[in-house]
N, C-alpha and C. Protein backbone atom coordinates (compact mmCIF):
# COMPACT_ATOMS: atom_id res chain seq x y z
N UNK A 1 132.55 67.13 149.51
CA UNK A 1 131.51 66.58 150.35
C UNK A 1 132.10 66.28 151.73
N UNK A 2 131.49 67.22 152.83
CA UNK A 2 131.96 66.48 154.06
C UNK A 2 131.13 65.00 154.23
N UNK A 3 131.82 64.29 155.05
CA UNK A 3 131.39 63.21 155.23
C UNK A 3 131.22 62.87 156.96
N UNK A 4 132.07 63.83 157.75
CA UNK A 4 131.65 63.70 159.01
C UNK A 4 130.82 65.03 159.49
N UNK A 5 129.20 64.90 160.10
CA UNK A 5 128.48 66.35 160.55
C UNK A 5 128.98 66.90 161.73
N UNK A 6 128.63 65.77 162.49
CA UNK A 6 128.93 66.50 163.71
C UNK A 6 129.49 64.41 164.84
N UNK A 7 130.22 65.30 165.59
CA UNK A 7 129.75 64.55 166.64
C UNK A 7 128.73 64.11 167.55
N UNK A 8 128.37 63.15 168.43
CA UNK A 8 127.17 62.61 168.79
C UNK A 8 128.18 62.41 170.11
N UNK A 9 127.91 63.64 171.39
CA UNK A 9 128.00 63.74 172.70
C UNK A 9 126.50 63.97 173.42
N UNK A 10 126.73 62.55 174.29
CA UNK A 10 125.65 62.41 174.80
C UNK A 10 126.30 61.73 175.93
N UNK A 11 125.34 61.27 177.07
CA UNK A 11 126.04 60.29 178.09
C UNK A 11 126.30 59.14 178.12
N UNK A 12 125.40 58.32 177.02
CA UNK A 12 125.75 57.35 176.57
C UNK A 12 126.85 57.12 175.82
N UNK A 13 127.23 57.65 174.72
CA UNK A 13 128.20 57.53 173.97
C UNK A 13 130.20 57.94 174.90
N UNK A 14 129.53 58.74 175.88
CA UNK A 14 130.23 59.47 176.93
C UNK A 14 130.99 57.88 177.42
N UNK A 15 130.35 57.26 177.85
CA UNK A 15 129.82 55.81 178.89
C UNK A 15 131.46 54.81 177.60
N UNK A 16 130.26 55.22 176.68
CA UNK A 16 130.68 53.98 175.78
C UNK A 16 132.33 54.19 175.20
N UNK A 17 132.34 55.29 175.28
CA UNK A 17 133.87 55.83 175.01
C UNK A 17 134.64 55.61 176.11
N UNK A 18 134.49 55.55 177.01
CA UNK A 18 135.37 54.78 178.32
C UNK A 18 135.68 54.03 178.30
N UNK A 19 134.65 53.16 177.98
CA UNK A 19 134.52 51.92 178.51
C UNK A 19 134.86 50.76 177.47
N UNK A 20 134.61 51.12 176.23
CA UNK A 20 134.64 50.02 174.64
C UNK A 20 135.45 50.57 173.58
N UNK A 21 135.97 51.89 173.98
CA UNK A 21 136.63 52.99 173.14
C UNK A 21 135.98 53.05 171.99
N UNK A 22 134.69 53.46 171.97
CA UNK A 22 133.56 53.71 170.70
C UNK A 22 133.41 55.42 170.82
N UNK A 23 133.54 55.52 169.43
CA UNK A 23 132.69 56.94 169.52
C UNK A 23 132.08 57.41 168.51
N UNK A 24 130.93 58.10 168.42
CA UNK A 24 129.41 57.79 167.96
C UNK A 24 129.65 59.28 166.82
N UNK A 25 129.42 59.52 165.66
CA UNK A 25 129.12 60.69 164.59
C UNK A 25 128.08 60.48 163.78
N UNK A 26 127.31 62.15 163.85
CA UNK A 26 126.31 62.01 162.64
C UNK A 26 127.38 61.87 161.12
N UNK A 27 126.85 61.27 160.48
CA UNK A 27 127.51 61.07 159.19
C UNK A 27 126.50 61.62 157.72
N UNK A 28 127.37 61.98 156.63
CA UNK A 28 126.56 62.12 155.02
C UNK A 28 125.31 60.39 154.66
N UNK A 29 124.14 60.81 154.69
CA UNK A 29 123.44 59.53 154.72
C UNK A 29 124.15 58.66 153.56
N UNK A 30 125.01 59.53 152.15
CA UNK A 30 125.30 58.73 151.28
C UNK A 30 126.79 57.72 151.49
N UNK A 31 127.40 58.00 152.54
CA UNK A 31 128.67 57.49 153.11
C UNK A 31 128.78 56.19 153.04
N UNK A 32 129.23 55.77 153.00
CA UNK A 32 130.31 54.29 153.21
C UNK A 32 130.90 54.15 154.22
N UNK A 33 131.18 52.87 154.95
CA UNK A 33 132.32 52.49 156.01
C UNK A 33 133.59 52.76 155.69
N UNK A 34 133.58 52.66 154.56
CA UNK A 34 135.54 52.96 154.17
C UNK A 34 135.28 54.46 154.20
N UNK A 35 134.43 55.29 153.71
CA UNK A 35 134.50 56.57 153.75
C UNK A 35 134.27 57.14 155.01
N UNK A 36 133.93 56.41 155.87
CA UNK A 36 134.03 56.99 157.21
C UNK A 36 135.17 56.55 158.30
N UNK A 37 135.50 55.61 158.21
CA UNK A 37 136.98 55.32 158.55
C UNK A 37 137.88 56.16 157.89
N UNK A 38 137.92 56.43 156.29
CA UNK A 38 139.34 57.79 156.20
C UNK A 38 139.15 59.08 156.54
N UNK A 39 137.76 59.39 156.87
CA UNK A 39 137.93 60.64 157.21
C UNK A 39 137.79 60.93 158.66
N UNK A 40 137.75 59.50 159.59
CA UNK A 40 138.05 59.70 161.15
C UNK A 40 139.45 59.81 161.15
N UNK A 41 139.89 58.76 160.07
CA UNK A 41 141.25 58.51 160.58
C UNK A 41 141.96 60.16 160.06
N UNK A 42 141.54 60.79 159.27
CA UNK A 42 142.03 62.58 158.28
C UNK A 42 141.92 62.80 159.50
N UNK A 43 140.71 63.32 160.08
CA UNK A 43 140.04 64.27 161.02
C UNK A 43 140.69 64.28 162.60
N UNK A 44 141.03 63.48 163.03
CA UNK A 44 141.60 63.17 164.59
C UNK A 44 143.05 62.49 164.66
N UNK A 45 143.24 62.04 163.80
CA UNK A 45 144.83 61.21 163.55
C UNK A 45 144.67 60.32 164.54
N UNK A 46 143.50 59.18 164.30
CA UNK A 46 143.63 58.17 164.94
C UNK A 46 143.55 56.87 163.91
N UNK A 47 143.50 55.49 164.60
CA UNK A 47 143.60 54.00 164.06
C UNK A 47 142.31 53.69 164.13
N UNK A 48 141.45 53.62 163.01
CA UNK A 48 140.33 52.56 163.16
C UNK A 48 140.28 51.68 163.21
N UNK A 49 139.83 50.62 164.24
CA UNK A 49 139.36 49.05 164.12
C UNK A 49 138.29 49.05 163.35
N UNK A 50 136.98 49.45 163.87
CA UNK A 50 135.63 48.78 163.11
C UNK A 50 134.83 50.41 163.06
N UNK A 51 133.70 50.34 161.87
CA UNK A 51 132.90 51.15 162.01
C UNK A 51 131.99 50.43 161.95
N UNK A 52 130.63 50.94 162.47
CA UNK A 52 129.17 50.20 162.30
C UNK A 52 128.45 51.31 162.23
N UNK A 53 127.27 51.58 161.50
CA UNK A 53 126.17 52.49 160.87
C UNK A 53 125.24 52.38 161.23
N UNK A 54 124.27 53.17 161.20
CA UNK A 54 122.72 53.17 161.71
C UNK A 54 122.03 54.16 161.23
N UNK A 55 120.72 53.63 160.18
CA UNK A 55 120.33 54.53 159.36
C UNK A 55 118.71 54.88 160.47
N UNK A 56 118.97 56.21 160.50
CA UNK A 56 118.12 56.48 161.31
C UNK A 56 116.68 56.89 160.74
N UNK A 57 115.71 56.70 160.50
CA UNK A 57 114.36 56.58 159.98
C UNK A 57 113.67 58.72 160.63
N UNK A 58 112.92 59.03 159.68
CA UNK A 58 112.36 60.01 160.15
C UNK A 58 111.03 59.47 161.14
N UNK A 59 110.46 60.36 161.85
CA UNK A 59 109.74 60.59 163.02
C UNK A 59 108.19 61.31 162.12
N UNK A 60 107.52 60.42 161.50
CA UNK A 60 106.19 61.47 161.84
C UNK A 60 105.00 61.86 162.69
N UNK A 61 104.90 63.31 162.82
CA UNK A 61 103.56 63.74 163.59
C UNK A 61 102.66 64.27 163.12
N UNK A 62 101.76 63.73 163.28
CA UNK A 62 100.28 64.36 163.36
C UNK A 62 99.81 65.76 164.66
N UNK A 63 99.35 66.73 164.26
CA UNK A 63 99.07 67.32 165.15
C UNK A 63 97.42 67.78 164.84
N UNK A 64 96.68 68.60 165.98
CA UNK A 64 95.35 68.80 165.55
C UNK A 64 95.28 70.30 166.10
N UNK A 65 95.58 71.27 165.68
CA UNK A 65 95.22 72.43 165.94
C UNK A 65 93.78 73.29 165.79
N UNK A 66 93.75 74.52 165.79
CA UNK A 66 92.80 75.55 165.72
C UNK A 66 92.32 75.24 163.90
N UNK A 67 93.68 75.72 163.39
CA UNK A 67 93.40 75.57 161.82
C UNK A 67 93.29 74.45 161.10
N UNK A 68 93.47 73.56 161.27
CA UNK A 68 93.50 72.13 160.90
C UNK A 68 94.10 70.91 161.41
N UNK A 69 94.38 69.83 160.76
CA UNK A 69 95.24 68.99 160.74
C UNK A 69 96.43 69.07 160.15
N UNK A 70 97.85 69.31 160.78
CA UNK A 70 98.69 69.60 160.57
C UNK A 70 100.11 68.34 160.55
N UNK A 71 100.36 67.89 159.13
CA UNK A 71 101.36 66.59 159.59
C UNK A 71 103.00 67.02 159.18
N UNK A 72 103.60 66.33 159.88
CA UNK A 72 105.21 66.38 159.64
C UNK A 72 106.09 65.63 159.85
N UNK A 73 107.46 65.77 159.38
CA UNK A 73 108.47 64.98 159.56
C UNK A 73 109.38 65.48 160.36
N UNK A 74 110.56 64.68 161.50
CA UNK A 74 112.14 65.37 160.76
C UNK A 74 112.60 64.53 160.02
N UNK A 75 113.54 65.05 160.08
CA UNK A 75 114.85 64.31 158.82
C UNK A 75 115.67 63.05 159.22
N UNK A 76 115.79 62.37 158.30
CA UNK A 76 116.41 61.05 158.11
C UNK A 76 117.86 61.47 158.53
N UNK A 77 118.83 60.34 158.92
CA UNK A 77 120.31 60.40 159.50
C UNK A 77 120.68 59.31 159.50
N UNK A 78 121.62 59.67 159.39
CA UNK A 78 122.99 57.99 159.07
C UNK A 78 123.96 58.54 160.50
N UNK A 79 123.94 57.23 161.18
CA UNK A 79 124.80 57.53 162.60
C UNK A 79 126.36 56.42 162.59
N UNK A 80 127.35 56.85 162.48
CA UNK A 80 128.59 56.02 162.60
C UNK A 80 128.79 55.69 163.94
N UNK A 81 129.32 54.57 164.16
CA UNK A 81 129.92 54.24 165.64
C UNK A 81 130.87 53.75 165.34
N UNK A 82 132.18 54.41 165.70
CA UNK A 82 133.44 54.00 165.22
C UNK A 82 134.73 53.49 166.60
N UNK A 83 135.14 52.54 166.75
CA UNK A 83 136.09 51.89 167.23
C UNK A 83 137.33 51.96 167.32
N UNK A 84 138.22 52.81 167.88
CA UNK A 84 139.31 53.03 167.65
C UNK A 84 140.08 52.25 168.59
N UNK A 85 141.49 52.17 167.98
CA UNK A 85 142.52 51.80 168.56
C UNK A 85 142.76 51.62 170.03
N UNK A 86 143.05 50.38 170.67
CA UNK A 86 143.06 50.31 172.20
C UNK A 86 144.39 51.49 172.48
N UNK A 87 144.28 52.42 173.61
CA UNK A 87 145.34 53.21 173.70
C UNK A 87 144.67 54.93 172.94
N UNK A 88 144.38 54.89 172.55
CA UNK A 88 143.84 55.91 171.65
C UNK A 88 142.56 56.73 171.68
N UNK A 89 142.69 57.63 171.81
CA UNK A 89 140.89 58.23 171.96
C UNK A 89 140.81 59.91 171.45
N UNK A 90 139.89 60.54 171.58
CA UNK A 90 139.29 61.45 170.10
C UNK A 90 138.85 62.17 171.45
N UNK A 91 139.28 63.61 171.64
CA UNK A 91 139.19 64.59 172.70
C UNK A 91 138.36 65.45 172.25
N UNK A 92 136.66 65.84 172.13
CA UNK A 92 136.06 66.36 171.84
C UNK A 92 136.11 67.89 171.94
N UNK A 93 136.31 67.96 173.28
CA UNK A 93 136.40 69.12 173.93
C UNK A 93 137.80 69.97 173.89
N UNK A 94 138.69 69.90 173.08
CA UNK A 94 139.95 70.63 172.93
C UNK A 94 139.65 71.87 172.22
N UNK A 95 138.39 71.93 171.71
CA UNK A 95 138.35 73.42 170.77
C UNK A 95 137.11 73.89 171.77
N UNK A 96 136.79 74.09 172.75
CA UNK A 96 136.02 75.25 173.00
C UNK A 96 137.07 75.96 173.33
């Protein structure tokens, strides 16, 4: 089971990584804090201080077309914000 999806580069998180040394991943909704702290700390060879989570709720729409009434979702997400080590930081951009 991976447990980290992707990273979460945005300008905010951009901001927040400067500035608080936070940096933001979509995560497995079934994850844990300890399970996401060992696999930042596997994945980048860095020191975690703190993780904090955020279970992200789906979005529904209603739409009204030609053929009917048409409703939907997206998908639910679990978001990590993880804290690393003063001195230390997670270089996104080394693999393009």
């Amino acid at each position: 089971m991976s447990i980290i999806i992707k990273p979460i580069v945005t300008e905010k998180m951009t901001k927040q990584s400067e500035v608080l040394n936070q940096f933001g991943f979509f995560v497995d909704k079934k994850a844990n804090k300890v399970q996401i702290k060992k696999a930042v700390e596997a994945a980048y060879g860095v020191s975690v201080v703190s993780v904090n989570t955020i279970n992200v709720r789906p979005n529904r729409t209603t739409k009204y077309t030609k053929s009917g009434l048409i409703s939907g979702k997206t998908n639910a997400e679990k978001k990590a914000i993880v804290q690393v080590q003063e001195g230390e930081t997670i270089d996104f951009y080394n693999n393009i």
